[in-house]
N, C-alpha and C. Protein backbone atom coordinates (compact mmCIF):
# COMPACT_ATOMS: atom_id res chain seq x y z
N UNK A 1 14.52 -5.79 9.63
CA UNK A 1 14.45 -7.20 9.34
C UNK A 1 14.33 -8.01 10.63
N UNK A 2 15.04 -7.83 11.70
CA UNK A 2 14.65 -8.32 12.54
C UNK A 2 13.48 -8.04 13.25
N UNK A 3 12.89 -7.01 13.16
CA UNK A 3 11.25 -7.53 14.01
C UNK A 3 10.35 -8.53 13.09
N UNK A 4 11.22 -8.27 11.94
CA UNK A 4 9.88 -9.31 10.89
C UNK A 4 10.34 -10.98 11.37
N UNK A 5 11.30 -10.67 12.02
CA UNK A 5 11.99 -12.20 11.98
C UNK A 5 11.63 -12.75 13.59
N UNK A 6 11.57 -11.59 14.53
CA UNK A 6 10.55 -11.53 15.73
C UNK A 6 9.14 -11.87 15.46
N UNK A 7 8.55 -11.58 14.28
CA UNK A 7 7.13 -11.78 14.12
C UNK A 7 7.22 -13.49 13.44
N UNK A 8 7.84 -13.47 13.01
CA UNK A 8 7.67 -14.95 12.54
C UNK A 8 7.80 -16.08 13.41
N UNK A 9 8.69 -15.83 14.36
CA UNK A 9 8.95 -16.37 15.71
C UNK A 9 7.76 -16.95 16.48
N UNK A 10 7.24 -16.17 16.96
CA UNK A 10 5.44 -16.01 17.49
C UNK A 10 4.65 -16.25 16.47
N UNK A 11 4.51 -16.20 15.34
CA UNK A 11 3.40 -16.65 14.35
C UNK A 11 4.00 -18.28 14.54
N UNK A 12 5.30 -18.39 14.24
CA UNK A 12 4.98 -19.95 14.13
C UNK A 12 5.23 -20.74 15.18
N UNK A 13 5.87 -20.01 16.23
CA UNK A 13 5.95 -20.27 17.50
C UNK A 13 7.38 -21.35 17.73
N UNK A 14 8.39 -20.34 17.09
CA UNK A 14 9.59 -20.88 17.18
C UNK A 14 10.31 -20.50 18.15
N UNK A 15 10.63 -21.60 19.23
CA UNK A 15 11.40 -21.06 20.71
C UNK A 15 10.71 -20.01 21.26
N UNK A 16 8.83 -20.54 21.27
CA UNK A 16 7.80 -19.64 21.75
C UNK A 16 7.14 -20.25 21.89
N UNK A 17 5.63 -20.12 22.51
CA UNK A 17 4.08 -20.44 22.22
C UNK A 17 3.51 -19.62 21.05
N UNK A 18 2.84 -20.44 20.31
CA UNK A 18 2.13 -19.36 18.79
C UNK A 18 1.74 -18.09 19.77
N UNK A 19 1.92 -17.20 19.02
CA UNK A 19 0.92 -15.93 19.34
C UNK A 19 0.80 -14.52 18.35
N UNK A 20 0.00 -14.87 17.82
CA UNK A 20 -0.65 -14.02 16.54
C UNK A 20 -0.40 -12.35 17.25
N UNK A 21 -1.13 -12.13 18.30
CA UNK A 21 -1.25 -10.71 18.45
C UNK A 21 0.32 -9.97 18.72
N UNK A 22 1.01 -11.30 19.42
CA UNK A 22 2.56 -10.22 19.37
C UNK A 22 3.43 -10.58 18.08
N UNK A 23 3.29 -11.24 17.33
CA UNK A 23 3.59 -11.58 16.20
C UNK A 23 3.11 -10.43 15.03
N UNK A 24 1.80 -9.81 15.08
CA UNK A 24 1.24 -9.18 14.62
C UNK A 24 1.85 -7.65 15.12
N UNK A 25 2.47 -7.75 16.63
CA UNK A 25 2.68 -6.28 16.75
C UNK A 25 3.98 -6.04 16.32
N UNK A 26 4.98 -7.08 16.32
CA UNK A 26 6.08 -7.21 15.19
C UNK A 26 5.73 -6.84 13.93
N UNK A 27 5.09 -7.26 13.54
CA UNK A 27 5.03 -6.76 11.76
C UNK A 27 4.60 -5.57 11.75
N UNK A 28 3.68 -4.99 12.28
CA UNK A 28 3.08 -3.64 12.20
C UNK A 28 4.65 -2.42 12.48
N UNK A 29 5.25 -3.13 13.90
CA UNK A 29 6.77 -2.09 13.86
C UNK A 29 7.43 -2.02 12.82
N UNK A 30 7.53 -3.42 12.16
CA UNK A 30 8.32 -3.31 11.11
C UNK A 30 7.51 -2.75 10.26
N UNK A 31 6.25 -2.62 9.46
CA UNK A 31 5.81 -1.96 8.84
C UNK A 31 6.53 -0.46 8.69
N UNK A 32 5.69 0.06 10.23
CA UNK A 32 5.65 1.32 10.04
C UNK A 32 6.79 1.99 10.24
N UNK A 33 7.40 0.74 10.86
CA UNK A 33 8.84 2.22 11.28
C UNK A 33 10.29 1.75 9.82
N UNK A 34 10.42 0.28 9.40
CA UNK A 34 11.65 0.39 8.92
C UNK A 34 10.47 -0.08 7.42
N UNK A 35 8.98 0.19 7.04
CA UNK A 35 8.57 0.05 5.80
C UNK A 35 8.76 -1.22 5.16
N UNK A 36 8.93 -2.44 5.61
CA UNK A 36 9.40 -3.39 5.62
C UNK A 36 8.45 -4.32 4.49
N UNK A 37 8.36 -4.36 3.53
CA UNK A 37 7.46 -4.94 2.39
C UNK A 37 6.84 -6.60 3.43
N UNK A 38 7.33 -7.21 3.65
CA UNK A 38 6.84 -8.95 3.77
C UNK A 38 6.06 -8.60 5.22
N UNK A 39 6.85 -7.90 6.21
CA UNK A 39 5.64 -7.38 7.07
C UNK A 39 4.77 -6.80 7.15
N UNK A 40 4.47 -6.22 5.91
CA UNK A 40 3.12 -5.52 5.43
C UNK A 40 2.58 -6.68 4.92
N UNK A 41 2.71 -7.17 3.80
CA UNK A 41 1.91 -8.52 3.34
C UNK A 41 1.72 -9.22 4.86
N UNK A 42 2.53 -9.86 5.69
CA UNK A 42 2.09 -10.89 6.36
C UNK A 42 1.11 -9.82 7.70
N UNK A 43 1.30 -8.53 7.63
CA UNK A 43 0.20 -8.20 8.55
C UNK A 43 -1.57 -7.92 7.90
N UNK A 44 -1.18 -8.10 6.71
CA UNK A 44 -2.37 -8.48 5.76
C UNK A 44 -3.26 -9.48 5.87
N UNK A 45 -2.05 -10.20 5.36
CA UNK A 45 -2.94 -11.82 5.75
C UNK A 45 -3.45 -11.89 6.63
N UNK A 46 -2.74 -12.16 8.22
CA UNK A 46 -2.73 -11.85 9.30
C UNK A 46 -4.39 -11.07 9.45
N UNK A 47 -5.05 -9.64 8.66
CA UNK A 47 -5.57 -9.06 9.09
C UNK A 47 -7.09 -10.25 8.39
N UNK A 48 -6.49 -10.50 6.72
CA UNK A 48 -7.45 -11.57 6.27
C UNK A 48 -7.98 -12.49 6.92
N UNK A 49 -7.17 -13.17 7.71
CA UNK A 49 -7.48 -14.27 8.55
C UNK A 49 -8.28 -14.22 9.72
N UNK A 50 -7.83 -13.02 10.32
CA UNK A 50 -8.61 -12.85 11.33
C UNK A 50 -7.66 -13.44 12.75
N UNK A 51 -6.09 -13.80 12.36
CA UNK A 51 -5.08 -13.82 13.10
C UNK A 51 -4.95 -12.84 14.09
N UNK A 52 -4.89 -13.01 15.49
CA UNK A 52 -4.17 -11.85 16.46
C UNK A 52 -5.10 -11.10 16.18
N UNK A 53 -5.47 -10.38 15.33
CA UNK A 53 -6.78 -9.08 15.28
C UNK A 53 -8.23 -9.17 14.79
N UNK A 54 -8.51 -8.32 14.92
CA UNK A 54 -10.42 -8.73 14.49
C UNK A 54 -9.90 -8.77 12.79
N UNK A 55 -11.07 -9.80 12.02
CA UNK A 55 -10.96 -10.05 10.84
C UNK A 55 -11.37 -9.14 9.88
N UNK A 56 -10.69 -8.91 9.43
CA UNK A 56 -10.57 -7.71 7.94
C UNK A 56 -10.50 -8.30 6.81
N UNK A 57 -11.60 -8.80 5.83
CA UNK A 57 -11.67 -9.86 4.52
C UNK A 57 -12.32 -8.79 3.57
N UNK A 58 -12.22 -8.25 2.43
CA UNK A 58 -11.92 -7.28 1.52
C UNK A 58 -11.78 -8.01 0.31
N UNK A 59 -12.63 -8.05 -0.42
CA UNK A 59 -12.20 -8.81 -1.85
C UNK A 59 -11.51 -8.22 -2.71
N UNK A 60 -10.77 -8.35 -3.64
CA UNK A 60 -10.06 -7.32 -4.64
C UNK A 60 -10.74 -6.53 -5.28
N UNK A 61 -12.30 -7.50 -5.57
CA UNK A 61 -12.83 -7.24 -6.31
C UNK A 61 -13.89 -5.93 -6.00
N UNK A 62 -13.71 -5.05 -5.02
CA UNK A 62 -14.46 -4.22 -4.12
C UNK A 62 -13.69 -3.04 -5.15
N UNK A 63 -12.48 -3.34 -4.82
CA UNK A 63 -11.43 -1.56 -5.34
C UNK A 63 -10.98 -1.72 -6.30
N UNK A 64 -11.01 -2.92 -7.20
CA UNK A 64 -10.47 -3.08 -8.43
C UNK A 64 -11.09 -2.04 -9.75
N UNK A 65 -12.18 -1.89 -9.57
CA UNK A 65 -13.00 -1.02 -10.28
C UNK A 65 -12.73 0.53 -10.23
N UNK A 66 -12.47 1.24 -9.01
CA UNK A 66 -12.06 1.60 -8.47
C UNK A 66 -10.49 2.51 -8.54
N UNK A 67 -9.73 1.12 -8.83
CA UNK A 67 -8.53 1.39 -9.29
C UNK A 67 -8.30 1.81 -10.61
N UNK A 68 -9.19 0.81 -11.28
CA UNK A 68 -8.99 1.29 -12.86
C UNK A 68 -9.45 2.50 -13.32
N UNK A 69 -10.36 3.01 -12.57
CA UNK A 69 -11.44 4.10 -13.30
C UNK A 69 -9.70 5.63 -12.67
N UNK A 70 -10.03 5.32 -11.22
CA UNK A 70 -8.60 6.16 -10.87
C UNK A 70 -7.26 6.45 -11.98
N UNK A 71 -7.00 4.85 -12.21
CA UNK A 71 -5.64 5.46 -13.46
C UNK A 71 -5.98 5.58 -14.70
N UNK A 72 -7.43 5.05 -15.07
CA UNK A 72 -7.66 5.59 -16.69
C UNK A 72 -7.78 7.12 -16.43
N UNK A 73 -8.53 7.54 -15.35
CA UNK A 73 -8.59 8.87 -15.18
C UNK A 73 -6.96 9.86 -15.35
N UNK A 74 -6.22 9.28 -14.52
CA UNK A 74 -4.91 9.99 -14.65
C UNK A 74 -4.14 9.79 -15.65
N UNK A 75 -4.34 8.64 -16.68
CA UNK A 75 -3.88 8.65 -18.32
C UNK A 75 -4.26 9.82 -18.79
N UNK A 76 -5.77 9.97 -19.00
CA UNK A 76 -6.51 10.61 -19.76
C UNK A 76 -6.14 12.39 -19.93
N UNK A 77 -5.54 12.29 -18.45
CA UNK A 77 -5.23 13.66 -18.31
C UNK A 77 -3.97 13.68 -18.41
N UNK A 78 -3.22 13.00 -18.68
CA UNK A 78 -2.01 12.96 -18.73
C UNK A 78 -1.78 13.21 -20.28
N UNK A 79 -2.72 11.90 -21.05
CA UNK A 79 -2.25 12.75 -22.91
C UNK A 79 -3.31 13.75 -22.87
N UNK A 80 -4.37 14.63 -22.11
CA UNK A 80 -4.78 16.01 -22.20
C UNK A 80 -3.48 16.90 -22.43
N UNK A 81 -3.38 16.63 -20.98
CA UNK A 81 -1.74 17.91 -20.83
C UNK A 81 -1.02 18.09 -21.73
N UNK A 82 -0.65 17.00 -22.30
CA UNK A 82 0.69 16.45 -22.89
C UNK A 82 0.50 16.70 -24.29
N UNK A 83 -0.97 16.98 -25.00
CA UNK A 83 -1.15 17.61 -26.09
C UNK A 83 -1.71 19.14 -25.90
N UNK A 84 -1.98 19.68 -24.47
CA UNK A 84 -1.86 21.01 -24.42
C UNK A 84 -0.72 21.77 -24.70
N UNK A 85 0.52 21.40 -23.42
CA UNK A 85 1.31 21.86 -23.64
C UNK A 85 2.06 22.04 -25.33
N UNK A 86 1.59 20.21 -26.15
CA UNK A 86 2.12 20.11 -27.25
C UNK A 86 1.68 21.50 -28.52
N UNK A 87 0.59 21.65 -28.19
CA UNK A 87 -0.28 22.98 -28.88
C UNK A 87 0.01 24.10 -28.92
N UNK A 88 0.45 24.17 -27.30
CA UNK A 88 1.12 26.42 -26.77
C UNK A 88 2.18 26.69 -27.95
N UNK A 89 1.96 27.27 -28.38
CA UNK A 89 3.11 28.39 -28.80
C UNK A 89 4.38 28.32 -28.02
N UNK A 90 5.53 28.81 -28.11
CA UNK A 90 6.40 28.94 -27.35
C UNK A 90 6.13 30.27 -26.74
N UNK A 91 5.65 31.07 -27.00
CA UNK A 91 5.55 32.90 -26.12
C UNK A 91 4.83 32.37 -24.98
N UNK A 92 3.31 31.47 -25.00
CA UNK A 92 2.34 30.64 -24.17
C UNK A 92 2.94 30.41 -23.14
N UNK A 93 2.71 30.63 -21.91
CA UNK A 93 3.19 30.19 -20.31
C UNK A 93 1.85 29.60 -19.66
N UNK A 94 2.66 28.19 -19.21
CA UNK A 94 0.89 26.92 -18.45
C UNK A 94 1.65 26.95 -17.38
N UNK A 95 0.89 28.12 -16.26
CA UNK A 95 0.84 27.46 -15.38
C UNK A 95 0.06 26.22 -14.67
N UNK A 96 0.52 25.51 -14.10
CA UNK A 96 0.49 24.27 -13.25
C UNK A 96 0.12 24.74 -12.01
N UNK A 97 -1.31 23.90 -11.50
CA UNK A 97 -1.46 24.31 -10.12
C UNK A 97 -0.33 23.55 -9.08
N UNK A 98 -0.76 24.00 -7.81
CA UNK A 98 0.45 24.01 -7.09
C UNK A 98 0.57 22.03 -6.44
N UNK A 99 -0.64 21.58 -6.92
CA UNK A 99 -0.30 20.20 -6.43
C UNK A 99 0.31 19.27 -7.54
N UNK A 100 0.38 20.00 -8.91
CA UNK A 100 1.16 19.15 -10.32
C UNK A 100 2.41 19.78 -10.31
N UNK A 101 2.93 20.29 -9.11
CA UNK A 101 4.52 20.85 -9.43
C UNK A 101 5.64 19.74 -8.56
């Protein structure tokens, strides 16, 4: 919490001069090291804007399609399974490959 509170410091330039890029390298610590949810969003924005780093603008609408086709896919196989297994016999043994265990 406190580097996010370091990054806000320098973004808004409280008992500082603004400065996006060390403001920005605050949030990224906090990102990556304590996973910090609001310093991920604000190193987002941050990346939207074109704040402190080169500009990174990404519409939703790029991976949204994307996303959906991904989890209809993993429904689909999910009531597959789920009426395979429902089908086996009890004597029947499913194995599961080694990345669904």
């Amino acid at each position: 919490m406190a580097r996010v509170k370091m990054g806000d410091y320098h973004y808004y330039g409280y008992g500082t001069e603004v400065d996006y890029e060390t403001a920005a390298m605050h949030y990224r610590m906090a990102s990556e090291q304590q996973h910090n949810a609001q310093a991920m969003f604000n190193l987002g924005f941050m990346h939207e804007q074109g704040l402190g780093m080169k500009q990174v603008c990404v519409s939703l609408c790029v991976y949204l399609p994307s996303l959906v086709l991904i989890t209809t896919e993993s429904l689909l196989f999910t009531i597959f399974f789920n009426n395979l297994i429902s089908q086996t016999s009890s004597d029947s043994t499913v194995i599961l490959p080694q990345s669904a265990r």
